[in-house]
N, C-alpha and C. Protein backbone atom coordinates (compact mmCIF):
# COMPACT_ATOMS: atom_id res chain seq x y z
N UNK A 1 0.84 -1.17 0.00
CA UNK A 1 0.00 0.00 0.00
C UNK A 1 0.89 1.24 0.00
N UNK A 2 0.54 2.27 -0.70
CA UNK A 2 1.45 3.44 -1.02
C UNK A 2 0.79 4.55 0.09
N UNK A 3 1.37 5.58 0.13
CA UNK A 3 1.22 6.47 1.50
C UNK A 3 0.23 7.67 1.02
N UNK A 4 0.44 7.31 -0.54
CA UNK A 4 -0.45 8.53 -0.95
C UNK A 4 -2.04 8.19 -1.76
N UNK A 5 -2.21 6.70 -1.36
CA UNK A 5 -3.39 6.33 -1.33
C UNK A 5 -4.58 6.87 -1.19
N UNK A 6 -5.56 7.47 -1.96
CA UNK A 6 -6.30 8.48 -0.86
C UNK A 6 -6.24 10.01 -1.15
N UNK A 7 -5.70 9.86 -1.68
CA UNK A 7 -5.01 11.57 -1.24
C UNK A 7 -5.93 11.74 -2.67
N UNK A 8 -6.10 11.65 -3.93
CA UNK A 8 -7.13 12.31 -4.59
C UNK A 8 -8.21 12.80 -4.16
N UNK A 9 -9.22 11.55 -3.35
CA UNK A 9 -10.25 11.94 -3.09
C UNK A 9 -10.56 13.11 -2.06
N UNK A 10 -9.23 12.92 -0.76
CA UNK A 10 -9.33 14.02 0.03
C UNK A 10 -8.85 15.41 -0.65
N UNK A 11 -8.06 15.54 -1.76
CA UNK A 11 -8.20 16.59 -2.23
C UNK A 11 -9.56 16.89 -3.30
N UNK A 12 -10.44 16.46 -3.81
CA UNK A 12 -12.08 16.26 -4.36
C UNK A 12 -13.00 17.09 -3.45
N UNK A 13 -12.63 16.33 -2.00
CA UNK A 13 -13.35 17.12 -1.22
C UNK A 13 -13.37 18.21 -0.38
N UNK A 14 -11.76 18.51 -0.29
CA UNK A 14 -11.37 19.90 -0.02
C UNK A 14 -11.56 20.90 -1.12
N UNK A 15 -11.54 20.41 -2.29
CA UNK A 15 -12.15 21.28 -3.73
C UNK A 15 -14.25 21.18 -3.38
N UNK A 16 -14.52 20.61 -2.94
CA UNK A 16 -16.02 20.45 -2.89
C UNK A 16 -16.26 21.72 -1.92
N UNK A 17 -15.77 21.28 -0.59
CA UNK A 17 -16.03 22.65 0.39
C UNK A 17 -15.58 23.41 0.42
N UNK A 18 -14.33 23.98 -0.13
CA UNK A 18 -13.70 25.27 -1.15
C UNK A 18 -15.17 25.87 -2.05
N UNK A 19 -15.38 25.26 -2.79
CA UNK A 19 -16.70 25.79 -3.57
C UNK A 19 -17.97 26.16 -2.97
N UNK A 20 -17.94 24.84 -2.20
CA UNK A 20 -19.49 25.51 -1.16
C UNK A 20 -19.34 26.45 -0.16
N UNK A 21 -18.25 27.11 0.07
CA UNK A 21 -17.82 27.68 0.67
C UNK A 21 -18.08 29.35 0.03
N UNK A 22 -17.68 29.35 -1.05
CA UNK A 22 -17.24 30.20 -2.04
C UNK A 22 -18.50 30.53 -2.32
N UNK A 23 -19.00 29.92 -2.54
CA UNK A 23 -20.83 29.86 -2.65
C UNK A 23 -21.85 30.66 -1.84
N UNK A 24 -21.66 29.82 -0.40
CA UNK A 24 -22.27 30.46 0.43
C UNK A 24 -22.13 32.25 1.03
N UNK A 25 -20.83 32.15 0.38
CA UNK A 25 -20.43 33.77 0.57
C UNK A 25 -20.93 34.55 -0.37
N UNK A 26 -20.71 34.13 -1.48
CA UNK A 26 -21.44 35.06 -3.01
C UNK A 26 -22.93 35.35 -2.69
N UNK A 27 -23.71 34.09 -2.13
CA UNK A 27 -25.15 34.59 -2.00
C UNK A 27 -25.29 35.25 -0.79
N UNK A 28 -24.39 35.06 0.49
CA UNK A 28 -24.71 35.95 1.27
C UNK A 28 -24.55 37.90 1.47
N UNK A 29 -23.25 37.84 0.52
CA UNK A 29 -23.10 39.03 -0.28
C UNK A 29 -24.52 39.37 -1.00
N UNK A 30 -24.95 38.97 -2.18
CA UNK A 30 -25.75 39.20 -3.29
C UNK A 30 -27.17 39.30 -1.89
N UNK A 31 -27.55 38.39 -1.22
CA UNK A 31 -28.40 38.86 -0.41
C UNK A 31 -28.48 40.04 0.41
N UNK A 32 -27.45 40.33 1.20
CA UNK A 32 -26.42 41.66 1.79
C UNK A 32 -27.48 43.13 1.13
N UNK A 33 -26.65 42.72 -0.58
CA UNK A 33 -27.35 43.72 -1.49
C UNK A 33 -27.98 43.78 -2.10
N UNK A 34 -29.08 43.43 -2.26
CA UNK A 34 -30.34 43.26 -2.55
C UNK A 34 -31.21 44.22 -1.02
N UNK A 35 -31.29 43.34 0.04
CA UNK A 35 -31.57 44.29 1.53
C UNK A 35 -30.82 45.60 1.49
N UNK A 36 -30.05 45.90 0.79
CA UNK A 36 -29.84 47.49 0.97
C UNK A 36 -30.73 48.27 -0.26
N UNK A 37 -30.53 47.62 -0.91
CA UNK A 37 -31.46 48.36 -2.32
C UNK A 37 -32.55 48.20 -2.31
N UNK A 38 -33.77 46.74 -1.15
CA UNK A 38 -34.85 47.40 -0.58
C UNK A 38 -34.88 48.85 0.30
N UNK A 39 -34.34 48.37 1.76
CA UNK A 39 -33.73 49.45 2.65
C UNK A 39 -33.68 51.10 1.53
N UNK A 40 -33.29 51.29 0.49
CA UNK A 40 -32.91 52.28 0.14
C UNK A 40 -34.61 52.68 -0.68
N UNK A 41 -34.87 52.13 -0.98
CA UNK A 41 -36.28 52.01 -2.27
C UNK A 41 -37.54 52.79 -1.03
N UNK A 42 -37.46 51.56 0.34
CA UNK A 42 -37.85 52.12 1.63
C UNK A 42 -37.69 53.07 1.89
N UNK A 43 -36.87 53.88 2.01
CA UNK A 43 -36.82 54.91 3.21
C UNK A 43 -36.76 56.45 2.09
N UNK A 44 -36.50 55.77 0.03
CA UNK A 44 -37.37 56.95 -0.56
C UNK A 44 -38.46 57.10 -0.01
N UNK A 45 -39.14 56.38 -0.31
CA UNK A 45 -40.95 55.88 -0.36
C UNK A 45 -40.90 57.06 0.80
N UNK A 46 -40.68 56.22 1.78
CA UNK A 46 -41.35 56.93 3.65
C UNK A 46 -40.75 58.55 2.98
N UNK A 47 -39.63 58.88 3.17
CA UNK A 47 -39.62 60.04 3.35
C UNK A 47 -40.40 61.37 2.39
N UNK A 48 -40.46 60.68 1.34
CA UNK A 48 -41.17 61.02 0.24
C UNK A 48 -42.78 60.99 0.94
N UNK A 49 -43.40 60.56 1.22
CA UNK A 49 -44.76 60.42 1.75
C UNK A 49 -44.95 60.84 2.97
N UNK A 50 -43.83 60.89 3.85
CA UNK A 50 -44.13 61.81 5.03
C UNK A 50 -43.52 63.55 4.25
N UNK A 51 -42.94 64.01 3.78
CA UNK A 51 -42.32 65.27 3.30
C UNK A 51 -43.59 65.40 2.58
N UNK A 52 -44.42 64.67 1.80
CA UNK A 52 -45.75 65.35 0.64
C UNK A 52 -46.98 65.22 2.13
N UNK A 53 -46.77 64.69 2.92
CA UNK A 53 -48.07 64.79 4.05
C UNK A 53 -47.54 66.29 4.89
N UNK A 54 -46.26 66.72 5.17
CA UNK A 54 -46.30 67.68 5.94
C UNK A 54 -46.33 69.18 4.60
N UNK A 55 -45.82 68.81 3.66
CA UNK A 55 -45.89 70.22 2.98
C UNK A 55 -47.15 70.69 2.26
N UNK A 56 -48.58 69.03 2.83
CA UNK A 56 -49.59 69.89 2.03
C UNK A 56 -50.52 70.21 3.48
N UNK A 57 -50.18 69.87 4.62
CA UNK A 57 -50.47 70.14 5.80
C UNK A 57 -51.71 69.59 6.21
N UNK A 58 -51.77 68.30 5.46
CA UNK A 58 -52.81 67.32 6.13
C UNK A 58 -52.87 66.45 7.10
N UNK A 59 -51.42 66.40 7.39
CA UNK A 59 -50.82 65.59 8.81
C UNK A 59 -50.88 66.55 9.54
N UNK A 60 -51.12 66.11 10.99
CA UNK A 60 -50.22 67.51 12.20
C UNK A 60 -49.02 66.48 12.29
N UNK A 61 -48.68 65.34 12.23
CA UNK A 61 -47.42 64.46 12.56
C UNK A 61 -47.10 63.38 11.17
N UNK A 62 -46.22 64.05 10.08
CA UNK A 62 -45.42 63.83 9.26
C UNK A 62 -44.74 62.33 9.24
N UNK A 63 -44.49 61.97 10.16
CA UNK A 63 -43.48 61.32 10.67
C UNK A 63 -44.26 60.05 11.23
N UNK A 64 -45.71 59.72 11.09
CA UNK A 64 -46.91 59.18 11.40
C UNK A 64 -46.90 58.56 10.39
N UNK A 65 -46.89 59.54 9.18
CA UNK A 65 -47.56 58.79 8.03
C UNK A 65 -46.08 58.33 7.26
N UNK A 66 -45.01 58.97 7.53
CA UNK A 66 -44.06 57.72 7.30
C UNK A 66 -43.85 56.99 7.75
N UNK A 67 -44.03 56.84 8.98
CA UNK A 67 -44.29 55.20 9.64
C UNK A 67 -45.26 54.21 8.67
N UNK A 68 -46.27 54.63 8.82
CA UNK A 68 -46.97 53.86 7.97
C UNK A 68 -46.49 53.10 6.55
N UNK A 69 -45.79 54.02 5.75
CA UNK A 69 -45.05 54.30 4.21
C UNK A 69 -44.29 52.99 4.31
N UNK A 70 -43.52 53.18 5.78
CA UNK A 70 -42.03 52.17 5.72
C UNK A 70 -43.07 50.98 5.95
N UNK A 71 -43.53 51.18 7.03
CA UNK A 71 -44.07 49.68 7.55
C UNK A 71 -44.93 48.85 5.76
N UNK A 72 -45.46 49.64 4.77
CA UNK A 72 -46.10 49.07 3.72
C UNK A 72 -45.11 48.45 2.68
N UNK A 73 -44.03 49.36 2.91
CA UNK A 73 -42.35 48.67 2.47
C UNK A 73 -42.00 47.60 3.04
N UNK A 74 -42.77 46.73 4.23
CA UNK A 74 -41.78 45.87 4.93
C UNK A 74 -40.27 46.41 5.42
N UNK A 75 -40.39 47.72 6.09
CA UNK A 75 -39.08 48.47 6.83
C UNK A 75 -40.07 49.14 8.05
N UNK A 76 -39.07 49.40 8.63
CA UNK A 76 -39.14 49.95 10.32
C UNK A 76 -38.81 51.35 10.15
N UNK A 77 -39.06 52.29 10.70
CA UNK A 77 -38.42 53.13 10.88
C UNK A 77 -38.36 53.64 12.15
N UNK A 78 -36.89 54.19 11.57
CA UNK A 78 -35.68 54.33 12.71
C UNK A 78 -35.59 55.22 13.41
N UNK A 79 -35.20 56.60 12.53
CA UNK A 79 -35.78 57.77 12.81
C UNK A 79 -36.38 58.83 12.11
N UNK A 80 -37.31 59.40 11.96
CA UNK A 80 -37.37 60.70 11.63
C UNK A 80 -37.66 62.24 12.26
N UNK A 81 -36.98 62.74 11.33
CA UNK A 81 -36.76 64.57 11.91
C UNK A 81 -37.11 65.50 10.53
N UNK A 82 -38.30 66.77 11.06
CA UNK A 82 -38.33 67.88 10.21
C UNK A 82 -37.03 68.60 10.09
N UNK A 83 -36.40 69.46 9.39
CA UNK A 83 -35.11 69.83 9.18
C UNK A 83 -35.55 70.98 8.22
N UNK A 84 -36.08 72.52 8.86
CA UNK A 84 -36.40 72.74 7.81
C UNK A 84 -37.51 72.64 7.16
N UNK A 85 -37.13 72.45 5.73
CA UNK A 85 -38.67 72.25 5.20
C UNK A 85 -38.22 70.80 4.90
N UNK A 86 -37.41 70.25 4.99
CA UNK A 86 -36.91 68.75 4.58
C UNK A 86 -37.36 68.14 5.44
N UNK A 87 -37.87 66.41 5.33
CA UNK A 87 -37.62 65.30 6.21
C UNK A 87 -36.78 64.43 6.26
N UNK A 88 -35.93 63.69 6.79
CA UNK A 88 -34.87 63.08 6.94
C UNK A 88 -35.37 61.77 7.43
N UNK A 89 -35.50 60.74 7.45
CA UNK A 89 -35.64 59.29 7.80
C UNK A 89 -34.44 58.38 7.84
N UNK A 90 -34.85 57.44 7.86
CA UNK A 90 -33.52 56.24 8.43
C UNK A 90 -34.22 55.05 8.78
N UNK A 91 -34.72 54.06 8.27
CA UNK A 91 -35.61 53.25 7.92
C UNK A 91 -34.58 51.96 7.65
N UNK A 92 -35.01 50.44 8.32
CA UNK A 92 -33.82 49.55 8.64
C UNK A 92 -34.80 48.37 8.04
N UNK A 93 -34.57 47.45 7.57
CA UNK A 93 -35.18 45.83 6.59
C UNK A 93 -34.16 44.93 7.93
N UNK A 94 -35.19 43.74 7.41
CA UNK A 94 -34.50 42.69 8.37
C UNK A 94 -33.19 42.19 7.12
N UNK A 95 -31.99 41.56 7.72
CA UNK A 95 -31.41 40.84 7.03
C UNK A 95 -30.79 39.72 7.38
N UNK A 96 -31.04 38.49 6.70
CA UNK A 96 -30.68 37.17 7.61
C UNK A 96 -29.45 36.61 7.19
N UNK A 97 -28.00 37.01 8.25
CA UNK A 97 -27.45 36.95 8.23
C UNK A 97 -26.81 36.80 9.69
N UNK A 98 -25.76 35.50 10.07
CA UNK A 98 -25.74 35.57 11.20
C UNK A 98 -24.73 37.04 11.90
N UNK A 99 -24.19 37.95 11.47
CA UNK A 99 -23.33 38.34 11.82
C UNK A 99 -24.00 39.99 11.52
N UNK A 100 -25.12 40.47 11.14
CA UNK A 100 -25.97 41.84 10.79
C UNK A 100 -27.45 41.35 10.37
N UNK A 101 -28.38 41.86 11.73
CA UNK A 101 -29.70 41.14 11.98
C UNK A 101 -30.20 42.28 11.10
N UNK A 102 -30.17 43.42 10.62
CA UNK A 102 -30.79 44.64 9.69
C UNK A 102 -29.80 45.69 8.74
N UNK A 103 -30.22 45.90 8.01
CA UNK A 103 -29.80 47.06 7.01
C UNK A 103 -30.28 48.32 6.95
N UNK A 104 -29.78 49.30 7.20
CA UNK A 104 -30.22 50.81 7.62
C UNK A 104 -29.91 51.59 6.01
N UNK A 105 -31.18 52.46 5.58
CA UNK A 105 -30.67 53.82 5.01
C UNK A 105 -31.07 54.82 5.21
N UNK A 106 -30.60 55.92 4.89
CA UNK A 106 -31.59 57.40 4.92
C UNK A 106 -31.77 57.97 3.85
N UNK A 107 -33.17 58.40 4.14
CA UNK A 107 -33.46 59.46 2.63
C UNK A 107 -33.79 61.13 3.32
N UNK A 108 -33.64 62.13 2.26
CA UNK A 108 -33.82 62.99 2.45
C UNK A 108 -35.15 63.76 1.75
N UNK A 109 -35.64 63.89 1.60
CA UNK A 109 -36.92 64.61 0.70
C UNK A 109 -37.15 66.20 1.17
N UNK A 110 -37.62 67.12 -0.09
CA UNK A 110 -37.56 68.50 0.53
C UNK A 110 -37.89 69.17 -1.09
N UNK A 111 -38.47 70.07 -0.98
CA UNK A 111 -38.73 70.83 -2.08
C UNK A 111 -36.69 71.49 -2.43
N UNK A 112 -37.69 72.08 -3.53
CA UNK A 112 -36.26 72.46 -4.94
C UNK A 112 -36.91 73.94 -5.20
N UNK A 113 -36.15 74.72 -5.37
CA UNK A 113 -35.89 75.59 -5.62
C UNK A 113 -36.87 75.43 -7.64
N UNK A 114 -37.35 76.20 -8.01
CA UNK A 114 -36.84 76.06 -9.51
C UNK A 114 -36.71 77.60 -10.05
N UNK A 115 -35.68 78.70 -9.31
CA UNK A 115 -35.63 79.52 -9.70
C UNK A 115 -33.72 79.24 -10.79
């Protein structure tokens, strides 16, 4: 019997979990980002819908009806603040990952000038 008997297959399967390895990282990445580019889509939406509820002054609490906005996004929100005539949010998605339980963004919304 030779000493290196073997030794293909254990290298087969160190190439097998090398790959599944390699694998499991690519989709946990690609999942990663995907939850930020909801997270981000989110916390337009909210801030956008709380900023058009306070500048046509049908809310007394802005920040009500972006709650609502995020929560119809499947997002939380985190915080929001008037700033101005701007609203600012920060609105977080779950993400299942053992090592970052959510994904945070902020949007800003606010009238423009068009002079």
């Amino acid at each position: 019997m030779q000493s290196d008997e073997g030794s293909g297959t254990m290298a087969c399967v160190m190439l097998i979990a090398l790959a599944a390895a390699l694998i499991a990282t690519v989709a946990s990445v690609g999942g990663a980002l995907l939850c930020r580019s909801r997270a981000r889509s989110a916390a337009d939406a909210t801030a956008l819908s709380a900023a058009s509820a306070y500048w046509s002054g049908g809310a007394s609490d802005p920040c009500a009806v972006g709650r609502r906005a995020a929560a119809e996004n499947d997002a939380q929100l985190e915080s929001c603040v008037v700033e101005g005539d701007d609203i600012v949010v920060t609105v977080s998605v779950p993400l299942r990952l053992p090592f970052m339980s959510r994904v945070s963004q902020r949007s800003r919304a606010g009238p423009i000038s068009c002079e």
